[in-house]
N, C-alpha and C. Protein backbone atom coordinates (compact mmCIF):
# COMPACT_ATOMS: atom_id res chain seq x y z
N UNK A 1 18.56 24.16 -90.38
CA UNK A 1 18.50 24.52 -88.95
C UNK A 1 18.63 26.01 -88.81
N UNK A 2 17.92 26.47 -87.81
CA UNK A 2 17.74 28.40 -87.61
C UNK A 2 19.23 28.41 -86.66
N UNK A 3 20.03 29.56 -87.06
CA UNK A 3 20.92 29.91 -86.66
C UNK A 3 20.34 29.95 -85.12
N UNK A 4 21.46 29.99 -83.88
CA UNK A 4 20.96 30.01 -82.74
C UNK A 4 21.30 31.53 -82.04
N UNK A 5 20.60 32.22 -81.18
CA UNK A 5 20.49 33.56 -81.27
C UNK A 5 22.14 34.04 -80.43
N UNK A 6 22.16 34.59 -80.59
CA UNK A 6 23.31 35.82 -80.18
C UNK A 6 22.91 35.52 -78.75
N UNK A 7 22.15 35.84 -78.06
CA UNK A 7 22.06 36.07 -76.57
C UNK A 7 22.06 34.49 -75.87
N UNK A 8 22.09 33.94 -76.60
CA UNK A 8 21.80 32.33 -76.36
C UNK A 8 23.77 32.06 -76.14
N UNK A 9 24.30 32.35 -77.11
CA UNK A 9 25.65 31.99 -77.21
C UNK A 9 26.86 32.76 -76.26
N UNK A 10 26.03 33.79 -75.19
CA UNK A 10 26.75 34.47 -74.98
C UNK A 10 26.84 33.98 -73.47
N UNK A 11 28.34 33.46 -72.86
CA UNK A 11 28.39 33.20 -71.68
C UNK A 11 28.68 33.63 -70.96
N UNK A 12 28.17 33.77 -69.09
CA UNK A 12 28.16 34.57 -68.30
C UNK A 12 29.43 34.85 -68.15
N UNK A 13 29.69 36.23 -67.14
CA UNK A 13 30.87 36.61 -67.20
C UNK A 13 31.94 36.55 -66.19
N UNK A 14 30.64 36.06 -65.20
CA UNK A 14 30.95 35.28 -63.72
C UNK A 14 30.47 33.97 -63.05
N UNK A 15 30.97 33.15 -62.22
CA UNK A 15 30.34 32.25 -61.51
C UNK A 15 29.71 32.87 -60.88
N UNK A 16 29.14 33.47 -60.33
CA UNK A 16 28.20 34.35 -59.76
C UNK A 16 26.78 34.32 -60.38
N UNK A 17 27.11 34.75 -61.83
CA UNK A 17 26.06 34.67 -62.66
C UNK A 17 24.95 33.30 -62.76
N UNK A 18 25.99 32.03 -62.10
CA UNK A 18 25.67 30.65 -62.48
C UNK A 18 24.22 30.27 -61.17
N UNK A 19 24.36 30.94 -59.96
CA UNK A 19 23.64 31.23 -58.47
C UNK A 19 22.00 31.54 -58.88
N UNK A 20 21.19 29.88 -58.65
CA UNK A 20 19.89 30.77 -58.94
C UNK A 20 19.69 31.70 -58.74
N UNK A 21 18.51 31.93 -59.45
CA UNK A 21 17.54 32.89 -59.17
C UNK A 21 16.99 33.27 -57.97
N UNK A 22 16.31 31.96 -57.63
CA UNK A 22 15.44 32.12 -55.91
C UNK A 22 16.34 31.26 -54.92
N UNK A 23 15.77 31.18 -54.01
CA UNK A 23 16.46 30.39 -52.78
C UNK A 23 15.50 29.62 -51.78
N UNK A 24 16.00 28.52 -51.63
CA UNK A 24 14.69 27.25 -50.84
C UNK A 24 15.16 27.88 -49.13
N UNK A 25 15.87 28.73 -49.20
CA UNK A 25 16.34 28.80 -47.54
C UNK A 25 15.20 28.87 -46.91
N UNK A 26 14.76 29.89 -47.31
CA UNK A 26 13.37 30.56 -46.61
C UNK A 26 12.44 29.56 -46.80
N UNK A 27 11.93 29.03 -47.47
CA UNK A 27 11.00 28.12 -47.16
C UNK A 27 11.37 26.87 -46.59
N UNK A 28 12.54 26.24 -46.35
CA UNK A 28 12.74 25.27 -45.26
C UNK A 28 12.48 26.16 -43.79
N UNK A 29 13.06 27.24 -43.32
CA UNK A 29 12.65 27.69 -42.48
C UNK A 29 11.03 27.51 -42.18
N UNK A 30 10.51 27.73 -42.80
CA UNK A 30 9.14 28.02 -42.64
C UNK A 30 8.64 26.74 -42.38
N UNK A 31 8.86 25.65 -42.88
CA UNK A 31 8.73 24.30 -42.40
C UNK A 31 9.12 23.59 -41.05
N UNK A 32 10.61 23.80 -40.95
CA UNK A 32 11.38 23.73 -39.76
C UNK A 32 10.46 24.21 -38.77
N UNK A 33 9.67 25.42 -38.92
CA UNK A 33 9.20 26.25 -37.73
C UNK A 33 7.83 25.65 -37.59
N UNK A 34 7.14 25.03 -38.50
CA UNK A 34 5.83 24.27 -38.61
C UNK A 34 5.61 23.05 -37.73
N UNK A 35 7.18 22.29 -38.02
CA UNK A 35 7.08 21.29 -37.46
C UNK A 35 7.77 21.51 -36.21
N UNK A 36 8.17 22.09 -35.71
CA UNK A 36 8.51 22.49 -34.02
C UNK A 36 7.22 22.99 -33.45
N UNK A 37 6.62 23.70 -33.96
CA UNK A 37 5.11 23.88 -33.29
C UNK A 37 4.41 22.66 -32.93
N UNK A 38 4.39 22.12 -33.99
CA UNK A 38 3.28 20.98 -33.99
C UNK A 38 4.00 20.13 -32.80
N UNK A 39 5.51 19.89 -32.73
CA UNK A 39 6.00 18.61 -31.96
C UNK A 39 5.88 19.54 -30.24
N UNK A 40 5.97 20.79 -30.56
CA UNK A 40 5.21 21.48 -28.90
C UNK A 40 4.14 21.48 -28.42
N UNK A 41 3.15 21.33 -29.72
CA UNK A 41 1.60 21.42 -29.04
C UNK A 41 1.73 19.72 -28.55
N UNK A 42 2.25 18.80 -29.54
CA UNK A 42 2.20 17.53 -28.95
C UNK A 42 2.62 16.99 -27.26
N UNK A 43 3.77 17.62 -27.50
CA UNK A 43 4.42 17.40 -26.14
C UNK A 43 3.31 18.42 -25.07
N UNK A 44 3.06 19.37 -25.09
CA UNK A 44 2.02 20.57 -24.05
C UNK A 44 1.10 19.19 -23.90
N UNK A 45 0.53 19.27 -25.07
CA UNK A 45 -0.84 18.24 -24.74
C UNK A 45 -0.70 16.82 -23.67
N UNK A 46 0.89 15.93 -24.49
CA UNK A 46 0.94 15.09 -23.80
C UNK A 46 0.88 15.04 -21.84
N UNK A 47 1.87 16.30 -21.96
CA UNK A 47 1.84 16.32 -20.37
C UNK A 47 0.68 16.92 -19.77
N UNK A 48 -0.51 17.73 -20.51
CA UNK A 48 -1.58 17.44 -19.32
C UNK A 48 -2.44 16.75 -19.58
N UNK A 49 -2.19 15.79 -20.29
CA UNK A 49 -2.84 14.18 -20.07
C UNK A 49 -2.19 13.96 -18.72
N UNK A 50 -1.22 13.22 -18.58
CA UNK A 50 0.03 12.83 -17.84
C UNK A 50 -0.56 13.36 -16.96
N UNK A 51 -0.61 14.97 -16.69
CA UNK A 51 -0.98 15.39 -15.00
C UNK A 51 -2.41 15.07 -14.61
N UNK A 52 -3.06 15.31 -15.59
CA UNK A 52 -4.40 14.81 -15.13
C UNK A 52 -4.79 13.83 -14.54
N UNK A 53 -4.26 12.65 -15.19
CA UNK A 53 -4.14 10.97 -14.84
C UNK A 53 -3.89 11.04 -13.49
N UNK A 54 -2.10 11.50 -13.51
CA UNK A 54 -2.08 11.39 -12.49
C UNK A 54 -2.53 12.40 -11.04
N UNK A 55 -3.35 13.03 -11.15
CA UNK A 55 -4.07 13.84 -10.60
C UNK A 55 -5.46 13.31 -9.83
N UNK A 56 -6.07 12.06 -10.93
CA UNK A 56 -7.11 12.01 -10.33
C UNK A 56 -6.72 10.05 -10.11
N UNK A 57 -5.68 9.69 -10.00
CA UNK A 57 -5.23 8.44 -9.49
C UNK A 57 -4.69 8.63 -8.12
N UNK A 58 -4.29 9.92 -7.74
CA UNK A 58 -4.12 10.33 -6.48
C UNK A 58 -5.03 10.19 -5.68
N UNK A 59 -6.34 11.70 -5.89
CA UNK A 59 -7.71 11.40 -6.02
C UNK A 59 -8.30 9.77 -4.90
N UNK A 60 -8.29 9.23 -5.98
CA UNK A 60 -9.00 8.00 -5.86
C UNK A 60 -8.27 6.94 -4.67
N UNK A 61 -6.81 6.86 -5.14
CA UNK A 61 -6.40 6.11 -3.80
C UNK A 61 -6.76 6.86 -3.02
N UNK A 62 -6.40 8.01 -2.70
CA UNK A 62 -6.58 8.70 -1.13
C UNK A 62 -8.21 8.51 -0.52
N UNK A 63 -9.06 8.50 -1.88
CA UNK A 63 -10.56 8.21 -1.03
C UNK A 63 -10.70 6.87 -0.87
N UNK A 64 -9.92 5.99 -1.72
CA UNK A 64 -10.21 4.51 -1.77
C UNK A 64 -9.20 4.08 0.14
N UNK A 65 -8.67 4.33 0.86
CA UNK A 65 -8.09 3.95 1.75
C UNK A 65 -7.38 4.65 2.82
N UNK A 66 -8.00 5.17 4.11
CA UNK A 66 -7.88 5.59 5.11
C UNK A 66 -7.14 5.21 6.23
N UNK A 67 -6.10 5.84 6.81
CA UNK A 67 -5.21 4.90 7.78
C UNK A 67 -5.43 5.35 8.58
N UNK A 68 -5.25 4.61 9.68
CA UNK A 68 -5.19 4.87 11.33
C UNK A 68 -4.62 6.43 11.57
N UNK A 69 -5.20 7.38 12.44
CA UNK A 69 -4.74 8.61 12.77
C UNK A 69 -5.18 9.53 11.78
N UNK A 70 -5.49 9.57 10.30
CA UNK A 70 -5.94 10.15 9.22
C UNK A 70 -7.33 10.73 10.01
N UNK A 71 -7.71 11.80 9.25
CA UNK A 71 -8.70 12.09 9.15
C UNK A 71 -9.72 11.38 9.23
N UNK A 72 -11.08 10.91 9.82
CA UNK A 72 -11.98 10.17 8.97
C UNK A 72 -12.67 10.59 8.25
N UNK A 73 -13.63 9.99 7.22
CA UNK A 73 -14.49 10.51 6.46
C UNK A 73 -16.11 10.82 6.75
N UNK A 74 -16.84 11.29 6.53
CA UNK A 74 -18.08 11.76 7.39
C UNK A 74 -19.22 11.47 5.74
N UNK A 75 -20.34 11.43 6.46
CA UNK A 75 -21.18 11.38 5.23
C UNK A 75 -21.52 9.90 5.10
N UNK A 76 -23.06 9.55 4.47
CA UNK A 76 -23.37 8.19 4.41
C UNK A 76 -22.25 7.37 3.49
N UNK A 77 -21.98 6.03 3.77
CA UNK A 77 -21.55 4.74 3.10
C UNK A 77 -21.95 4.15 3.05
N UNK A 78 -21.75 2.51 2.37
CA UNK A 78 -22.54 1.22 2.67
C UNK A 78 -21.96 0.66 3.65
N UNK A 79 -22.83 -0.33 4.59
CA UNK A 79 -22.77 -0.82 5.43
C UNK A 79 -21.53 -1.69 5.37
N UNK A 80 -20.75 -2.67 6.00
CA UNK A 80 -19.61 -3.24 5.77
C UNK A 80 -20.12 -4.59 5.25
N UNK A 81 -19.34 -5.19 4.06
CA UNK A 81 -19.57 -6.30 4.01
C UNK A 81 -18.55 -7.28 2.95
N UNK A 82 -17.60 -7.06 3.98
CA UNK A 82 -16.15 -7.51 3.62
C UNK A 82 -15.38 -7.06 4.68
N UNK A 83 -14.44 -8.45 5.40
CA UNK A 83 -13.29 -7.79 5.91
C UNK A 83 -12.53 -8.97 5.53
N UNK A 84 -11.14 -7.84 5.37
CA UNK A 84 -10.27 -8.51 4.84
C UNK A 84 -8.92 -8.71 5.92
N UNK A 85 -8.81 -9.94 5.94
CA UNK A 85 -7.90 -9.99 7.68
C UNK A 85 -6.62 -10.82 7.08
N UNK A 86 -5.19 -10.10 7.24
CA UNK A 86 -3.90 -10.84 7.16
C UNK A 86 -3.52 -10.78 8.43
N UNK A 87 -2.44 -12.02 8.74
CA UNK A 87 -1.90 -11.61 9.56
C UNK A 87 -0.20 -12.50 9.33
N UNK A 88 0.57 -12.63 10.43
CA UNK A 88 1.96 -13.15 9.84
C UNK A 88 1.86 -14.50 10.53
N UNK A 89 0.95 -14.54 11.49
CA UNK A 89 0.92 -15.86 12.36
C UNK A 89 0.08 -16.99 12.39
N UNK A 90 -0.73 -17.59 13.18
CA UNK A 90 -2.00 -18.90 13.18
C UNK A 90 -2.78 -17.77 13.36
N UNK A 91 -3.11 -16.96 13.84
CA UNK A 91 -4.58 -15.95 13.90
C UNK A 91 -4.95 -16.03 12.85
N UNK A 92 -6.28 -16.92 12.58
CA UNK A 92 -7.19 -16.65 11.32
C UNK A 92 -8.22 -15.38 10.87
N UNK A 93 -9.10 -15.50 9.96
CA UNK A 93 -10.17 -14.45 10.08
C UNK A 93 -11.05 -14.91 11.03
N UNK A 94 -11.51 -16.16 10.96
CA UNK A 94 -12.42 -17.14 11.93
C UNK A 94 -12.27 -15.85 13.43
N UNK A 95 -10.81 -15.74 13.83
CA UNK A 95 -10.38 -15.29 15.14
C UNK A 95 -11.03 -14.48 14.78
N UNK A 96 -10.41 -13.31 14.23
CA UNK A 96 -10.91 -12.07 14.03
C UNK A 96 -12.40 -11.79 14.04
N UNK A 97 -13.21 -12.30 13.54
CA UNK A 97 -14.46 -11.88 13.17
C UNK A 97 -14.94 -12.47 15.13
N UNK A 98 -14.83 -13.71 16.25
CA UNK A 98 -15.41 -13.81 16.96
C UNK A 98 -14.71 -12.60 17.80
N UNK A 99 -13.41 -12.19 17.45
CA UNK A 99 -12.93 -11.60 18.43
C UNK A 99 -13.49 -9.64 18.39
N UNK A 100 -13.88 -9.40 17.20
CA UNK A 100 -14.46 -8.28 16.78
C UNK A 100 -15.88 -8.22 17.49
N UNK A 101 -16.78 -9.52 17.06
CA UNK A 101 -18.17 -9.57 17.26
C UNK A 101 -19.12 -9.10 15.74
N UNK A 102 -20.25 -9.27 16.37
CA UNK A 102 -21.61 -8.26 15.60
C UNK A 102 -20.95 -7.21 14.94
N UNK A 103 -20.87 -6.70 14.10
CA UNK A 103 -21.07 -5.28 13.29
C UNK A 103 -22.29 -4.84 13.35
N UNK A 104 -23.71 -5.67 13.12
CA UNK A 104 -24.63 -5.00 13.24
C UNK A 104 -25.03 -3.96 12.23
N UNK A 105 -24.56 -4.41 11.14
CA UNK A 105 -24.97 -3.40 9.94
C UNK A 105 -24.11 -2.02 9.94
N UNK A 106 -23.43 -2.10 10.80
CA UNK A 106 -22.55 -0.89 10.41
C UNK A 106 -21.78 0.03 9.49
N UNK A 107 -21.92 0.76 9.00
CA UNK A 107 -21.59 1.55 8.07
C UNK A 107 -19.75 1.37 8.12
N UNK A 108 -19.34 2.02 6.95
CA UNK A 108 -17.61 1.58 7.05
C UNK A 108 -17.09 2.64 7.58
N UNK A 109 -17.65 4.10 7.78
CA UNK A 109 -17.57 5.28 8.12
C UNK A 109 -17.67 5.30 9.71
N UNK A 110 -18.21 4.91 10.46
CA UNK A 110 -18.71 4.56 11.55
C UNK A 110 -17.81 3.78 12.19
N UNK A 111 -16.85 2.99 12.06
CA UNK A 111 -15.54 2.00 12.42
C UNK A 111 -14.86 3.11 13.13
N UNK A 112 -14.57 3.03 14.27
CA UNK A 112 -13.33 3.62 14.87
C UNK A 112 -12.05 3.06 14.38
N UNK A 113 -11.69 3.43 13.08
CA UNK A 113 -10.21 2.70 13.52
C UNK A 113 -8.85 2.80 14.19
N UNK A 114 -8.58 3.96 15.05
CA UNK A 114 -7.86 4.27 15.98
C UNK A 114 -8.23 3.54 17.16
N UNK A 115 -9.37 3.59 17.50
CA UNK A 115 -10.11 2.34 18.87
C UNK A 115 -9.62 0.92 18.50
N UNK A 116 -10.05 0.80 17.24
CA UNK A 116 -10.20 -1.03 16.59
C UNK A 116 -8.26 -1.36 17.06
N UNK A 117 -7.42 -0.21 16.51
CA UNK A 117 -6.14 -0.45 16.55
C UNK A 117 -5.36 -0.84 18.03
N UNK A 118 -5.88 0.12 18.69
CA UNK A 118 -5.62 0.21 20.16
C UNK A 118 -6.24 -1.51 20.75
N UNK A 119 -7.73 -1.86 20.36
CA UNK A 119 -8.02 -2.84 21.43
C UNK A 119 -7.47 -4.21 20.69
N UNK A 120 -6.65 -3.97 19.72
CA UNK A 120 -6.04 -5.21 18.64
C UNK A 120 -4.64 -5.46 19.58
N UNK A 121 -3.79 -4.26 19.76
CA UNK A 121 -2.67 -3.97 20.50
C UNK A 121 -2.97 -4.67 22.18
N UNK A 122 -4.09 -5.08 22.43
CA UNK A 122 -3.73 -4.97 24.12
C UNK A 122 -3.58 -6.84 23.89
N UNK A 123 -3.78 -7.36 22.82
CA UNK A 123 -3.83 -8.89 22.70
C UNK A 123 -2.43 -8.83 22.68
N UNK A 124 -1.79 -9.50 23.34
CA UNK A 124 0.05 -9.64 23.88
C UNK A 124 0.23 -10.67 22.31
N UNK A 125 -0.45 -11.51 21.82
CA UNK A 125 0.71 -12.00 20.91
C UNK A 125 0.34 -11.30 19.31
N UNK A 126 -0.34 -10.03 19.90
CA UNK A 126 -0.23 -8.61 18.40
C UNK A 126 0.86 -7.97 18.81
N UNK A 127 1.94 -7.68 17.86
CA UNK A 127 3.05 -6.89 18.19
C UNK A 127 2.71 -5.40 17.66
N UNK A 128 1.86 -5.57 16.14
CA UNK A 128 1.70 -4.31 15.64
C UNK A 128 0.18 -4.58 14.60
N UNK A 129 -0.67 -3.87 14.24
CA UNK A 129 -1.52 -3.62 13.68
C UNK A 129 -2.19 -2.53 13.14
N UNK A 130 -2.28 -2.64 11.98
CA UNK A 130 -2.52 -1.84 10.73
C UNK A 130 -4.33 -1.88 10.35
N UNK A 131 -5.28 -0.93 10.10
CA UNK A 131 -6.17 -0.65 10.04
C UNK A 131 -6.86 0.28 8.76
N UNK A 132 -7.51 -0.03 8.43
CA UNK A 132 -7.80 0.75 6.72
C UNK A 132 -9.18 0.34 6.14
N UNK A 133 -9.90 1.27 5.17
CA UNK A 133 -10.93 1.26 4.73
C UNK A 133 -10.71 1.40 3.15
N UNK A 134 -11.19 0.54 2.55
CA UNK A 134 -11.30 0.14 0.98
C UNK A 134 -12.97 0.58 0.67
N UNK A 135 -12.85 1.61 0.36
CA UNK A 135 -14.61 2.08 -0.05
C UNK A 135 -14.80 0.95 -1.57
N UNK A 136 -15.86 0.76 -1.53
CA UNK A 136 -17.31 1.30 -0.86
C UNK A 136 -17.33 0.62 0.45
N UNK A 137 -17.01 -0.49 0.73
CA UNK A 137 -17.38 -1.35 2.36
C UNK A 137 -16.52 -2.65 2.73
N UNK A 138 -15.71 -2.04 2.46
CA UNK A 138 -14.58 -3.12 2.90
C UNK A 138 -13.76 -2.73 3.80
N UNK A 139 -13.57 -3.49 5.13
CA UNK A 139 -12.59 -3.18 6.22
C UNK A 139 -11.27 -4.08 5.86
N UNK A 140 -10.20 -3.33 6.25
CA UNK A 140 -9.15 -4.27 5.75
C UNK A 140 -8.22 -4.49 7.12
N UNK A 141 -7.80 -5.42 7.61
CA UNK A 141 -6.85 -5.40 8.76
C UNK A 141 -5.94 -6.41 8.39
N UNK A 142 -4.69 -5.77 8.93
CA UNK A 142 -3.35 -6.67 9.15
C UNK A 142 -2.75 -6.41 10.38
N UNK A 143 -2.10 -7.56 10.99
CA UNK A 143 -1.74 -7.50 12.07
C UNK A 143 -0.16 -8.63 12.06
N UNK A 144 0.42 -8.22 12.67
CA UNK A 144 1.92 -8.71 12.77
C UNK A 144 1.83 -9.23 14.20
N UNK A 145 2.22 -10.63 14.13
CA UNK A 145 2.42 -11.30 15.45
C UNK A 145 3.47 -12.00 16.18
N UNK A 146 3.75 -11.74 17.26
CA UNK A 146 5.03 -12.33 18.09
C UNK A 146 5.36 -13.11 17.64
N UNK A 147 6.69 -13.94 17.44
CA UNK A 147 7.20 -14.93 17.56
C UNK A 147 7.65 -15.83 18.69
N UNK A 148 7.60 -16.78 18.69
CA UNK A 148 7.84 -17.71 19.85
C UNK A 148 8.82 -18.26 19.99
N UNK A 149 9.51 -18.19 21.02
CA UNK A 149 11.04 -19.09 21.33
C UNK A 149 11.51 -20.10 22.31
N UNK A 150 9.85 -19.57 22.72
CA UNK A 150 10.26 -21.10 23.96
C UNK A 150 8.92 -20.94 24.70
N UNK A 151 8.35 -22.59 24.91
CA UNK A 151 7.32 -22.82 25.85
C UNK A 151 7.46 -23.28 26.97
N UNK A 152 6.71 -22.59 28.42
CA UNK A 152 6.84 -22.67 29.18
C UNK A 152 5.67 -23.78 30.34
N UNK A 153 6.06 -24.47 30.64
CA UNK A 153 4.87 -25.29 31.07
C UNK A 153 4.85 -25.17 32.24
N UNK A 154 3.82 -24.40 32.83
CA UNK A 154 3.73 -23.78 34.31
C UNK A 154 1.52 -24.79 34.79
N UNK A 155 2.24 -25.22 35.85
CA UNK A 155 0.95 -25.83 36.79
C UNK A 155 0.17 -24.95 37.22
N UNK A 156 -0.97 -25.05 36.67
CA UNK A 156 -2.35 -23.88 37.66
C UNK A 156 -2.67 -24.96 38.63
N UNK A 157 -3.63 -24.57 39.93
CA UNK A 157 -3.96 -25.27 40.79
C UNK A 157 -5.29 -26.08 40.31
N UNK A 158 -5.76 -25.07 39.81
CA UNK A 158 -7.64 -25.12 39.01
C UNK A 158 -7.28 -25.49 37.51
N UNK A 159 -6.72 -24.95 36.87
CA UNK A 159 -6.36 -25.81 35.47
C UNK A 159 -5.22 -27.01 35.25
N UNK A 160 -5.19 -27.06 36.28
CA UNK A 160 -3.40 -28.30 35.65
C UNK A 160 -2.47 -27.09 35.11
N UNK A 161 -1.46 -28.14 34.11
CA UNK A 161 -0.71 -27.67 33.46
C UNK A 161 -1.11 -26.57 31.98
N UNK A 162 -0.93 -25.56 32.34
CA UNK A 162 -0.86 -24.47 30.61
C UNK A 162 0.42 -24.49 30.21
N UNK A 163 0.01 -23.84 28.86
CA UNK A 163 1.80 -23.53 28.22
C UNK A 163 1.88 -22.29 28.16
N UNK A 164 2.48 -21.69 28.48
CA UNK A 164 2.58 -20.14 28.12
C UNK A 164 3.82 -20.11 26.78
N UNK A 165 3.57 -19.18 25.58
CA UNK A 165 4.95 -18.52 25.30
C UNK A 165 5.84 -18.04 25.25
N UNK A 166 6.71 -17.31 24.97
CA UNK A 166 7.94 -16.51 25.14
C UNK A 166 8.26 -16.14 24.27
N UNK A 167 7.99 -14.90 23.69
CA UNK A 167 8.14 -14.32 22.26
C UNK A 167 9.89 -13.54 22.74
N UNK A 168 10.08 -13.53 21.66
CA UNK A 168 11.42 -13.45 20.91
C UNK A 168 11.96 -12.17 21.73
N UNK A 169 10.75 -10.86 21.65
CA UNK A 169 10.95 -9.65 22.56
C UNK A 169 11.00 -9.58 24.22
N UNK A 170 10.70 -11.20 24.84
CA UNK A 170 10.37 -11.45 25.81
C UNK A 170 8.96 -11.15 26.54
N UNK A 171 8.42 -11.02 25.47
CA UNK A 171 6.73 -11.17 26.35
C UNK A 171 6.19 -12.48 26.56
N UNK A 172 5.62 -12.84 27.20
CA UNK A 172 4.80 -14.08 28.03
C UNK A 172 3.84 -13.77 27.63
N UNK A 173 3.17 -14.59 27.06
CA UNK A 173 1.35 -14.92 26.39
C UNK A 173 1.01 -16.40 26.08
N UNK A 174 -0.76 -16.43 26.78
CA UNK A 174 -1.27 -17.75 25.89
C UNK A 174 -1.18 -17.63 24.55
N UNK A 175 -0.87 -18.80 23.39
CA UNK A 175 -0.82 -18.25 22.06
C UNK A 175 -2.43 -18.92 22.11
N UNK A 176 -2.90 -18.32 20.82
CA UNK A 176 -4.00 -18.81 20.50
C UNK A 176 -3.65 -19.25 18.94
N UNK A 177 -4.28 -20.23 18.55
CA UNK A 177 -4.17 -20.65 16.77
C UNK A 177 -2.88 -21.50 16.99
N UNK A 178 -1.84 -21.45 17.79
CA UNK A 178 -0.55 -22.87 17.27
C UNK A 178 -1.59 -24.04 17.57
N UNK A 179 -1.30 -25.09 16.69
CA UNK A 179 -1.41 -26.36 16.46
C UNK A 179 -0.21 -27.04 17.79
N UNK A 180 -0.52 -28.38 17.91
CA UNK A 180 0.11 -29.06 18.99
C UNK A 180 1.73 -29.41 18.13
N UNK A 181 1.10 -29.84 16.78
CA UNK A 181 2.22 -30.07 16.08
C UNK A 181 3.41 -28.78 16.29
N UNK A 182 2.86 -27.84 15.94
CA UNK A 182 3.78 -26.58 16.06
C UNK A 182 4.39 -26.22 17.44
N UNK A 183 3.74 -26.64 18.19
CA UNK A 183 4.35 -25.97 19.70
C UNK A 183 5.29 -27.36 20.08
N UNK A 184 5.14 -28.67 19.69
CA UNK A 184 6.52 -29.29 20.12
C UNK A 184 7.53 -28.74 18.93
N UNK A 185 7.36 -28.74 17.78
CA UNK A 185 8.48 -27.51 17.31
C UNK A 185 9.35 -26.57 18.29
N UNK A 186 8.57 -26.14 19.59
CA UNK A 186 9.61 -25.07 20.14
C UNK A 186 10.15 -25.69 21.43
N UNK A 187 11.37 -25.22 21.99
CA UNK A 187 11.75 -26.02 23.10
C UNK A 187 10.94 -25.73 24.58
N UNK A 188 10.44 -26.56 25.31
CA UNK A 188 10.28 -26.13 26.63
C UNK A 188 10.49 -26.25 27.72
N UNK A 189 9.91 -25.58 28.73
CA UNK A 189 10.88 -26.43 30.19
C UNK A 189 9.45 -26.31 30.70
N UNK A 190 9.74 -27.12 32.04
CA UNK A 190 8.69 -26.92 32.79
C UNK A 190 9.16 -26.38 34.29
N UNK A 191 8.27 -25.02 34.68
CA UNK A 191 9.37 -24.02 35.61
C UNK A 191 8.05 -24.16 37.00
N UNK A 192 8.23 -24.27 37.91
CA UNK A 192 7.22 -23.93 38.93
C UNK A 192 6.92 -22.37 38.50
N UNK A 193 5.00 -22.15 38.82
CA UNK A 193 4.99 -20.62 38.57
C UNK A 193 5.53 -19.72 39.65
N UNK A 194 6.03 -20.31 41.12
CA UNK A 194 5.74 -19.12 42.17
C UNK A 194 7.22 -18.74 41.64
N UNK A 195 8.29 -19.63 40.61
CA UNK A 195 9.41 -18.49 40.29
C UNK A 195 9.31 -17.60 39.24
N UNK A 196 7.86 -17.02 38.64
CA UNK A 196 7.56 -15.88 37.88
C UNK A 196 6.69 -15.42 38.75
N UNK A 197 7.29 -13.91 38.59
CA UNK A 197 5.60 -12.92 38.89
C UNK A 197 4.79 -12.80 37.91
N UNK A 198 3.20 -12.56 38.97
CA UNK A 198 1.98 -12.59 38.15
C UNK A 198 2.21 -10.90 38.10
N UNK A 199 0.98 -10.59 36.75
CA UNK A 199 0.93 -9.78 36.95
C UNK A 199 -0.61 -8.95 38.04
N UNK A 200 -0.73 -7.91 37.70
CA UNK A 200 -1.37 -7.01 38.39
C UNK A 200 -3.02 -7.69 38.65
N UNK A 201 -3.44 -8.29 37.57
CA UNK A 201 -4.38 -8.53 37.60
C UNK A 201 -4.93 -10.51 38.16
N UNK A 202 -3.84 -10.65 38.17
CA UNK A 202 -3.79 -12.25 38.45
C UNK A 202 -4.17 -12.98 37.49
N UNK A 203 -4.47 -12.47 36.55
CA UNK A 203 -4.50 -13.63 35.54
C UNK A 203 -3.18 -13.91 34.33
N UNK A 204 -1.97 -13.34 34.55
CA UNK A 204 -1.18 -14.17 33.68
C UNK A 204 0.22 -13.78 34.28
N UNK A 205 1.52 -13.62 33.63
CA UNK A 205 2.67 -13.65 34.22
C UNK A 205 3.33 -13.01 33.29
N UNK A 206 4.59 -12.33 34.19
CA UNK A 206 5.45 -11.30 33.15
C UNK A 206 6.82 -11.86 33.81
């Protein structure tokens, strides 16, 4: 065996001496800093996805549906051919559509719906009604209706006996849409009319 060299046998003279050579510090840094970029461009990117989306989902509802008092929209549409009618009470669409009439090919743009709202309101057993456009041609209406608390069975001279209602707020109206079944559901009396006033026009009572 070759003797082993002198400089081989000779041990350091410090722990100090024992301290690599190089150092990984610096290059974890350099990594560390690689991958914080990358997880920023991710996140930057993600959020203007995110705003965009929601940018043009805004967009779209706001053109997809127009409310009463809004702005209207101007410029050709398709004609209407859909309406969509809720309501909380017996008023069907059936009602709605004789009580509307003809459209007549009317465009959905062309709908007054501030008018439509107003002449929905003068029917006494509408308490409130809601009005809106679903492009391309769909009218949408909802309407909220009185409740009833008591029927009143008052004698005309020329009709016999009617029933009038008595909604909950105290308005007096013919209902239209209760079933017979439903109106003995509510209690009634039967009152001579000359102890209500008519109103202004003579055709009903307040």
């Amino acid at each position: 065996m070759s003797k082993a060299k002198k400089n081989d046998l000779v041990m350091p003279a410090t722990w100090r001496n024992l301290k690599p050579r190089f150092s990984r510090k610096s290059s974890s840094r350099v990594v560390v800093r690689k991958r914080l970029a990358v997880a920023a461009r991710l996140i930057f990117g993600a959020a203007i996805i995110i705003f965009l989306f929601s940018f043009l989902y805004l967009q779209i509802d706001k053109d997809a549906r127009t409310d009463v008092g809004k702005k209207d929209y101007t410029g050709p549409s398709l004609p209407i051919n859909q309406i969509v009618f809720r309501s909380s009470g017996p008023l069907s669409h059936e009602w709605f559509l004789n009580w509307l009439g003809p459209l007549r090919g009317s465009s959905l743009v062309e709908v007054d719906l501030e008018k439509l709202q107003q002449n929905l309101l003068k029917e006494e057993q509408i308490s409130s009604a809601r009005i809106s456009r679903s492009f391309p041609s769909t009218l949408v209406v909802e309407i909220k209706e009185r409740v009833p608390m008591l029927v009143l069975r008052l004698r005309d001279r020329k009709k016999g006996y009617l029933d009038w209602l008595v909604s909950s707020d105290g308005f007096l109206y013919r209902g239209e849409g209760y079933s017979k079944g439903m109106l003995r559901l509510i209690p009634s009396l039967h009152v001579p009319a000359s102890l209500i006033e008519k109103t202004p026009d003579g055709k009903g009572f307040k």
